[in-house]
N, C-alpha and C. Protein backbone atom coordinates (compact mmCIF):
# COMPACT_ATOMS: atom_id res chain seq x y z
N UNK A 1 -35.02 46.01 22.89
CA UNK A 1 -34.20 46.46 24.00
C UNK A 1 -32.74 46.53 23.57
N UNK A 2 -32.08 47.56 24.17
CA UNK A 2 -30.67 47.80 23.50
C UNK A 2 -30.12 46.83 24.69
N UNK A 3 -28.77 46.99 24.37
CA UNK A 3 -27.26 46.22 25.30
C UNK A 3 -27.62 46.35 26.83
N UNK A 4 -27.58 47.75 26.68
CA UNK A 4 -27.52 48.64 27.95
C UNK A 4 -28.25 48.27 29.02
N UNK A 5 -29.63 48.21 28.41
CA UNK A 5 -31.10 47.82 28.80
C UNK A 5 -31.10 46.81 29.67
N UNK A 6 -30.62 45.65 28.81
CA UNK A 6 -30.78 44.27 29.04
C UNK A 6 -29.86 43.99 29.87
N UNK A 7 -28.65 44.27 30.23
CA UNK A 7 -27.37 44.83 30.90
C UNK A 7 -27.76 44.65 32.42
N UNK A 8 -28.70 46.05 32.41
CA UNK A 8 -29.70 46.68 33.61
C UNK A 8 -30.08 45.37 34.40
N UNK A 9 -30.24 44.50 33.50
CA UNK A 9 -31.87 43.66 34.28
C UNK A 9 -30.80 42.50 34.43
N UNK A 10 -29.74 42.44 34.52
CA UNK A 10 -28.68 40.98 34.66
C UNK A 10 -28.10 41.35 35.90
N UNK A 11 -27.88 40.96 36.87
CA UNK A 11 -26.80 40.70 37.49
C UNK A 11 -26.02 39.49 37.78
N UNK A 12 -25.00 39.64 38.53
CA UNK A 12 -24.31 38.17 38.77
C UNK A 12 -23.96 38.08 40.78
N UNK A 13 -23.91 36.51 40.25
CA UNK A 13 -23.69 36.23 41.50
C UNK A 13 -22.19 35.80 41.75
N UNK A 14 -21.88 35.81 43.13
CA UNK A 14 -20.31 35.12 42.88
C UNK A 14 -20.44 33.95 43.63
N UNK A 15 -19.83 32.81 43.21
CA UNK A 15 -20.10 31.50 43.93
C UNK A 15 -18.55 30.90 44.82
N UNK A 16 -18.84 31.16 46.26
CA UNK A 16 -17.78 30.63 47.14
C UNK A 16 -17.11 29.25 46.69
N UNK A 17 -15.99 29.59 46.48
CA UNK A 17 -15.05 28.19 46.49
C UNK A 17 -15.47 27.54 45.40
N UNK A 18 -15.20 28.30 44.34
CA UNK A 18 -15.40 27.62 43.09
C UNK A 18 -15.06 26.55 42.36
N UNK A 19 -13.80 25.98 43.36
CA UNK A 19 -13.26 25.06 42.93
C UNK A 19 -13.81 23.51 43.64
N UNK A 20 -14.45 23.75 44.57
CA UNK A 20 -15.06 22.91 45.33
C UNK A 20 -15.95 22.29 44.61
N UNK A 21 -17.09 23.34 44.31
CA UNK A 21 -18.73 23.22 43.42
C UNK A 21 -18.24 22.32 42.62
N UNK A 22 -16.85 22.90 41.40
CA UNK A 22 -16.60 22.64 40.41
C UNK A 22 -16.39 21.00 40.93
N UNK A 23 -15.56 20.91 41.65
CA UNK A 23 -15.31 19.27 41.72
C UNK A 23 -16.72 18.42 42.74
N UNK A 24 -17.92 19.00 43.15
CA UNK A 24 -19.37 18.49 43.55
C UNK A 24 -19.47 18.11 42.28
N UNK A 25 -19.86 18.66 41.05
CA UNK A 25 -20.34 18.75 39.59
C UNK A 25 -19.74 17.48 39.09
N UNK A 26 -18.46 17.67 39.22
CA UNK A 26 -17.77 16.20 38.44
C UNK A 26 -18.03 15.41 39.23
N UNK A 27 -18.38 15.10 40.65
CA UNK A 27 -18.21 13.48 40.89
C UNK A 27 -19.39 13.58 41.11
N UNK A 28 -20.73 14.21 40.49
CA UNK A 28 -21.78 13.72 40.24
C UNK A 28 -22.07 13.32 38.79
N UNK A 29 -21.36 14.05 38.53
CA UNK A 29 -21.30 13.57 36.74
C UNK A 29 -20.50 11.76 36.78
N UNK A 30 -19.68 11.72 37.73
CA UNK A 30 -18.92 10.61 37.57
C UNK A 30 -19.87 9.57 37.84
N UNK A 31 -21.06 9.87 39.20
CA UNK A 31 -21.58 8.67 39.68
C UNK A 31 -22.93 8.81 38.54
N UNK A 32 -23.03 9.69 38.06
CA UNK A 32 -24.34 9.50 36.89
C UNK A 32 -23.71 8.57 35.47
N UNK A 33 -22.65 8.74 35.47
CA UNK A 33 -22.06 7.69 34.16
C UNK A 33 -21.43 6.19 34.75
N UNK A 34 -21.63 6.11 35.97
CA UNK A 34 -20.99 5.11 36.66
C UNK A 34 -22.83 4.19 36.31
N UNK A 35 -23.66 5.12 37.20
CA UNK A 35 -25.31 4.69 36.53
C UNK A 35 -25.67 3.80 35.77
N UNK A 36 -25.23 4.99 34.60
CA UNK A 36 -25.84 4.37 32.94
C UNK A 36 -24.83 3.67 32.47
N UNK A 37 -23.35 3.43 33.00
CA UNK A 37 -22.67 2.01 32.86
C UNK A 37 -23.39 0.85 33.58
N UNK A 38 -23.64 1.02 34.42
CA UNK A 38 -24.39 -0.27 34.93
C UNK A 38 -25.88 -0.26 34.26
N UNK A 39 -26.44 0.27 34.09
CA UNK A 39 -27.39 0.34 33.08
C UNK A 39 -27.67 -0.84 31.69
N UNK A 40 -26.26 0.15 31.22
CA UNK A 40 -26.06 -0.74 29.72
C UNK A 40 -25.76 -1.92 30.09
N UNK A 41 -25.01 -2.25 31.12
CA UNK A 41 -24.20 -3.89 31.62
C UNK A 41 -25.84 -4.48 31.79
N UNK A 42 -26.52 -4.29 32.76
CA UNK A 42 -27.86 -4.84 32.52
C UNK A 42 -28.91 -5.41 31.39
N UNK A 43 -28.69 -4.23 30.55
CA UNK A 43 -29.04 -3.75 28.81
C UNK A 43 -28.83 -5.57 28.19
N UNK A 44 -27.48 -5.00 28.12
CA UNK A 44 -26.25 -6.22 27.54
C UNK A 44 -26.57 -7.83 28.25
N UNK A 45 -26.94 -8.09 29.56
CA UNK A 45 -27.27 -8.88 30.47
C UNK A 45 -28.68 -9.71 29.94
N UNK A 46 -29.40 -8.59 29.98
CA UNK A 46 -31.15 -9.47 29.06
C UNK A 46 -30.59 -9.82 28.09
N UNK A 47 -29.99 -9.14 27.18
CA UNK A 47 -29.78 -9.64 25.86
C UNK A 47 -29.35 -11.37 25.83
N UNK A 48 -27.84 -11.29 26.54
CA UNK A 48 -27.48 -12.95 26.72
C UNK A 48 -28.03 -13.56 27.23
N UNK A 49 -29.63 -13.13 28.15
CA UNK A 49 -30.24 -13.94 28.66
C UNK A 49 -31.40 -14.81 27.48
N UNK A 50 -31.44 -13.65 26.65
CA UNK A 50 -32.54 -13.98 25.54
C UNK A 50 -31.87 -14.62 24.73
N UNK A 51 -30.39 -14.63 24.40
CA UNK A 51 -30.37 -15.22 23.50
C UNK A 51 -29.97 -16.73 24.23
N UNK A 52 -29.67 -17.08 25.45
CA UNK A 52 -29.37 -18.23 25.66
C UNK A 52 -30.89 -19.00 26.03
N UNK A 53 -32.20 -18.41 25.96
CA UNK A 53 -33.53 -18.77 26.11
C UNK A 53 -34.06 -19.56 25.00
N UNK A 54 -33.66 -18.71 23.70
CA UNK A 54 -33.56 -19.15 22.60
C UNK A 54 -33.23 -20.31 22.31
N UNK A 55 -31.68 -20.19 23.02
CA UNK A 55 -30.85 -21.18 21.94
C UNK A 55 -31.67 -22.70 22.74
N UNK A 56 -31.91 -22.34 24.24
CA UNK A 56 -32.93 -23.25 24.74
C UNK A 56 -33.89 -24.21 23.79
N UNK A 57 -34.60 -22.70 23.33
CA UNK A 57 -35.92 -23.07 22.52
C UNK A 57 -35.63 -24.41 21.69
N UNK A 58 -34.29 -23.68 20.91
CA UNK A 58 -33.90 -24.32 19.92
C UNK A 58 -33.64 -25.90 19.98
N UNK A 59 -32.80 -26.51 20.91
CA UNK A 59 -32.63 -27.22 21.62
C UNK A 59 -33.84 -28.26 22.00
N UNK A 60 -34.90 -27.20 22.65
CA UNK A 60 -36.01 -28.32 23.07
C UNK A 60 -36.60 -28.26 21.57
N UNK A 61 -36.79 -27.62 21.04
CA UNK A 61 -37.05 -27.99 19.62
C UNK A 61 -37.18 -29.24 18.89
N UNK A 62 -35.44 -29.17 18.69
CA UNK A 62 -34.64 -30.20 18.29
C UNK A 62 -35.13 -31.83 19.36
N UNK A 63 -35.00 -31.52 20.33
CA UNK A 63 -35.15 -32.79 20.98
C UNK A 63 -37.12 -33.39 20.43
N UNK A 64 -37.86 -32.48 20.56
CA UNK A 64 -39.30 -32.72 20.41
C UNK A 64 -38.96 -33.28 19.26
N UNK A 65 -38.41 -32.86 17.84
CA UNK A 65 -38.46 -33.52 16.87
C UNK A 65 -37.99 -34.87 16.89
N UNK A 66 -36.99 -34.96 17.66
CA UNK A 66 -36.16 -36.43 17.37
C UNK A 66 -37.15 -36.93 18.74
N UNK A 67 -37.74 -36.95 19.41
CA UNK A 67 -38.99 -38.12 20.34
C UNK A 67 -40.00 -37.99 18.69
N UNK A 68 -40.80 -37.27 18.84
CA UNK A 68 -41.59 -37.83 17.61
C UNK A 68 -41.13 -38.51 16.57
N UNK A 69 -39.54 -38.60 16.40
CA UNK A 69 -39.26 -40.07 15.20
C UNK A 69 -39.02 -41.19 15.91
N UNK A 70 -39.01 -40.99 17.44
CA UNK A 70 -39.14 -42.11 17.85
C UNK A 70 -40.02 -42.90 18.05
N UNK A 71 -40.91 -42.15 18.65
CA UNK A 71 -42.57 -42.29 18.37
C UNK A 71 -42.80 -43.20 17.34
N UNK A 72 -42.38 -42.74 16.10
CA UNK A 72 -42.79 -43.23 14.65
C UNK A 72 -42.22 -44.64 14.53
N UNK A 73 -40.67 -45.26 14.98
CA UNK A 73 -40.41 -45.83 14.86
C UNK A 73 -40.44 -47.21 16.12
N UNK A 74 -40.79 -46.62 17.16
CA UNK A 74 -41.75 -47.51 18.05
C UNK A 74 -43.16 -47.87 17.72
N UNK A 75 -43.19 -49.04 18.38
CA UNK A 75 -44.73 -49.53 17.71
C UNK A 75 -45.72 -48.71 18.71
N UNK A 76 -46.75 -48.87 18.14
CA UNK A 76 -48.27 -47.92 18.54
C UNK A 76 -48.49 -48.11 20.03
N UNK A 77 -49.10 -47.04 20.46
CA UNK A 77 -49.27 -47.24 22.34
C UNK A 77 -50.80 -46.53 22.22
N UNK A 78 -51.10 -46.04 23.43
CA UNK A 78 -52.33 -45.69 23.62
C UNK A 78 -52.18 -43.94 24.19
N UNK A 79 -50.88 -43.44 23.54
CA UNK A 79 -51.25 -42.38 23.85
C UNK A 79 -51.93 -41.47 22.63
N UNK A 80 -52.67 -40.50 23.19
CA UNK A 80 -53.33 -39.79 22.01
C UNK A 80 -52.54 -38.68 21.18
N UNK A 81 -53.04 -38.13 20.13
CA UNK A 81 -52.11 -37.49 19.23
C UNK A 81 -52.60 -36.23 20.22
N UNK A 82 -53.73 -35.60 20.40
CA UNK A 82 -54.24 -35.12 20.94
C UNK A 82 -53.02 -33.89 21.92
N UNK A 83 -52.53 -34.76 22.27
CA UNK A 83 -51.60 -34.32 23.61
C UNK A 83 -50.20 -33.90 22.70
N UNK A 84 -50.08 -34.60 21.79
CA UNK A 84 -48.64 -34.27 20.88
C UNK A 84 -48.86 -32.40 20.12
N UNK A 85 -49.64 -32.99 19.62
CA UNK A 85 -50.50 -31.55 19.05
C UNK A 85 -50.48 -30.43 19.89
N UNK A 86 -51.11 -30.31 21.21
CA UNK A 86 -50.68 -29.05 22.54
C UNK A 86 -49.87 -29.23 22.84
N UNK A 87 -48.64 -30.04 22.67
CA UNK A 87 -47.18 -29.72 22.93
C UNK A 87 -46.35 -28.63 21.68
N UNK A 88 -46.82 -29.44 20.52
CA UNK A 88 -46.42 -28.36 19.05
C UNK A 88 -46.75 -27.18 19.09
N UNK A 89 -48.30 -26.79 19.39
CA UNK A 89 -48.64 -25.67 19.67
C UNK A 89 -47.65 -24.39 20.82
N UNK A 90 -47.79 -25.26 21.87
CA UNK A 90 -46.84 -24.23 22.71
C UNK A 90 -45.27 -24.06 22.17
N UNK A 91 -44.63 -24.67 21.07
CA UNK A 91 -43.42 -24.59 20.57
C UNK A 91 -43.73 -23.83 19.61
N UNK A 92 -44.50 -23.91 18.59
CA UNK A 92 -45.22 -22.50 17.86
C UNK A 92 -45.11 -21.32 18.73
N UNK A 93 -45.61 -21.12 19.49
CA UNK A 93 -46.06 -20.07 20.37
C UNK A 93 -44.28 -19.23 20.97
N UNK A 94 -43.47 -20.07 21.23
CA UNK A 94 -42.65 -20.21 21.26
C UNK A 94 -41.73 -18.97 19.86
N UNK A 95 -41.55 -19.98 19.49
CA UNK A 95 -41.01 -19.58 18.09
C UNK A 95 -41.33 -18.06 17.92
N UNK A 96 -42.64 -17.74 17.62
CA UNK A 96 -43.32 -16.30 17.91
C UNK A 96 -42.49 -15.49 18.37
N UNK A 97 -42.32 -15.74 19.80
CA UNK A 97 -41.73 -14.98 20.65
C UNK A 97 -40.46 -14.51 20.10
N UNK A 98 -39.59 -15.72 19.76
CA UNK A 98 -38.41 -15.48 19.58
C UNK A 98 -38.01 -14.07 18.59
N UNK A 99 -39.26 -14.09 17.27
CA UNK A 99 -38.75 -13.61 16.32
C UNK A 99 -38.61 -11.88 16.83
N UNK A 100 -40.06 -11.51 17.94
CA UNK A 100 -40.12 -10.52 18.94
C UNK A 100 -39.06 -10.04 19.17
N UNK A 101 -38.23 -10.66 19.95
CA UNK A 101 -36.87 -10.55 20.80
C UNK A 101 -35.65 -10.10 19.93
N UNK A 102 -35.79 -10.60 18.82
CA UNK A 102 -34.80 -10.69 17.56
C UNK A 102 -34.39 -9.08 17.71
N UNK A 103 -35.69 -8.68 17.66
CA UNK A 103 -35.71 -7.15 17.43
C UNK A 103 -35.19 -6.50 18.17
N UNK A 104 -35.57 -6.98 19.93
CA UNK A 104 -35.17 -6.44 21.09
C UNK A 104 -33.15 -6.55 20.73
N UNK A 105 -32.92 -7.28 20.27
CA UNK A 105 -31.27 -7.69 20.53
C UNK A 105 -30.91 -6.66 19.36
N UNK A 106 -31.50 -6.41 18.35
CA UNK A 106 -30.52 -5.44 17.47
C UNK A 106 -30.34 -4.02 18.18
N UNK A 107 -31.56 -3.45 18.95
CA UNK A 107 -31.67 -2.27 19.80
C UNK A 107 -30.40 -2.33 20.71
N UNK A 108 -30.20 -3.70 21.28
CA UNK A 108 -29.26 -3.45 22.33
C UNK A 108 -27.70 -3.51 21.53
N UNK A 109 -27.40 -3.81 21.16
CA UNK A 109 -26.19 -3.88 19.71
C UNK A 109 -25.88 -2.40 19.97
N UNK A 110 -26.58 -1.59 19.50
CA UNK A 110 -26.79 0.08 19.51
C UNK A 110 -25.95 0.57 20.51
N UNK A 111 -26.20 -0.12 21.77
CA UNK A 111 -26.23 0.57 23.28
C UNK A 111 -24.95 -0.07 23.89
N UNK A 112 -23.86 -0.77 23.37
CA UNK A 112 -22.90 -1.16 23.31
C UNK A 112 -22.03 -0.60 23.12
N UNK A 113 -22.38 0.25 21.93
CA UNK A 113 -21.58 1.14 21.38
C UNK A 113 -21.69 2.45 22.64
N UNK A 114 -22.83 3.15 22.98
CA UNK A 114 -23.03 3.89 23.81
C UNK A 114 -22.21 3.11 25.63
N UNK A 115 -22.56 2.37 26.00
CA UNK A 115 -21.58 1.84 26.83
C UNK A 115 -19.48 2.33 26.44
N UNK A 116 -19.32 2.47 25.65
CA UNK A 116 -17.90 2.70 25.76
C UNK A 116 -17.92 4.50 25.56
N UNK A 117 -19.13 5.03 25.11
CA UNK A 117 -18.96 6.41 25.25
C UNK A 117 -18.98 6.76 26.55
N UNK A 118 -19.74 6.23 27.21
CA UNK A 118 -19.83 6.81 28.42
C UNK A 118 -18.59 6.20 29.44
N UNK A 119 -17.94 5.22 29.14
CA UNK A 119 -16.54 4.97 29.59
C UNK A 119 -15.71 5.96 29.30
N UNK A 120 -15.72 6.77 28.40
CA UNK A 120 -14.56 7.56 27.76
C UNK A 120 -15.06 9.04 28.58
N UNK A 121 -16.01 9.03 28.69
CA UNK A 121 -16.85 10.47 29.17
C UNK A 121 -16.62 9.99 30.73
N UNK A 122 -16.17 9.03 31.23
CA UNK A 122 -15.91 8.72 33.06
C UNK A 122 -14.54 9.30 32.85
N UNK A 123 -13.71 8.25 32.12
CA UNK A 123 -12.01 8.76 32.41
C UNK A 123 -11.88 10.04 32.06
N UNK A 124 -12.58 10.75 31.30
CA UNK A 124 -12.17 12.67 31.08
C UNK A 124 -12.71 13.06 32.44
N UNK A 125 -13.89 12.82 33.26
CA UNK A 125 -14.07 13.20 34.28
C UNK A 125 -13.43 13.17 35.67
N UNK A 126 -12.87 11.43 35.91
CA UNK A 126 -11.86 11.47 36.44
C UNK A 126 -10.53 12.10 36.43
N UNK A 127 -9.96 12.33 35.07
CA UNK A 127 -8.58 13.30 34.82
C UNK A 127 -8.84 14.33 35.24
N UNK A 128 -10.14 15.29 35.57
CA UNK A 128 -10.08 16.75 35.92
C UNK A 128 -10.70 16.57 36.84
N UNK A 129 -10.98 15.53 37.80
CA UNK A 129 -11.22 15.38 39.69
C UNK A 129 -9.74 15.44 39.83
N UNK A 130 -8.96 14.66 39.53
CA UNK A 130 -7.36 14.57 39.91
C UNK A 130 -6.62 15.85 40.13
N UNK A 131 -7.24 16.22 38.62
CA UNK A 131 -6.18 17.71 38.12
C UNK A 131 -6.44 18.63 39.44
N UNK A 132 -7.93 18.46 39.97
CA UNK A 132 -8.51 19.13 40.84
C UNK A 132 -7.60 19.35 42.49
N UNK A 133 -7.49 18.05 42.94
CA UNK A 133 -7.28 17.57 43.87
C UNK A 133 -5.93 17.75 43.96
């Protein structure tokens, strides 16, 4: 098909109050990056939640180890090892998890960076609502 042709089969429309639409467009663009800022703040939010779960872990960890030297250094009772053992286990189980999460936190690292793009992509939007107005 030539210019001409294709020409034929286009028309246009004209859109009332163009300047209006134009500023509908931006302050939906504004409240869609306002969104995925709160988004990432969320993002960012699990993250310190996981890592302060952790540092938990770590913590009860630490404490389980230092009762079992106490254990050792108190004389013998009648509790069974039995029960010490399904406590280790669920701190194993534990541990597991953590290394999981490890992964989850480098992903969000990423999206940090994306959090200040989309700050920079609000204030250009706001400067041309203003310019608008």
């Amino acid at each position: 098909m030539s210019f001409l042709e294709k020409a034929k089969d286009l028309f246009f429309v004209g859109v009332g109050e163009p300047a209006d639409v134009r500023k509908n467009v931006l302050e939906s663009q504004k409240i869609i990056v306002e969104s995925l800022q709160r988004h990432e703040n969320i993002k960012f939010l699990r993250v310190k939640r996981l890592e302060n779960i952790n540092k938990l872990k770590r913590v009860i960890r630490e404490l389980l180890k230092l009762i079992s030297d106490l254990k050792i250094v108190l004389p013998p009772t009648k509790i069974e090892e039995a029960e010490v053992k399904k406590k280790l286990k669920t701190v194993r189980k534990v541990v597991k998890k953590k290394k999981e999460k490890k992964e989850i936190k480098k992903e969000v690292k990423k999206s940090v960076s994306e959090l200040e793009k989309l700050e920079s992509e609000l204030g250009a939007i706001e400067n041309k609502l203003s310019s608008l107005k």
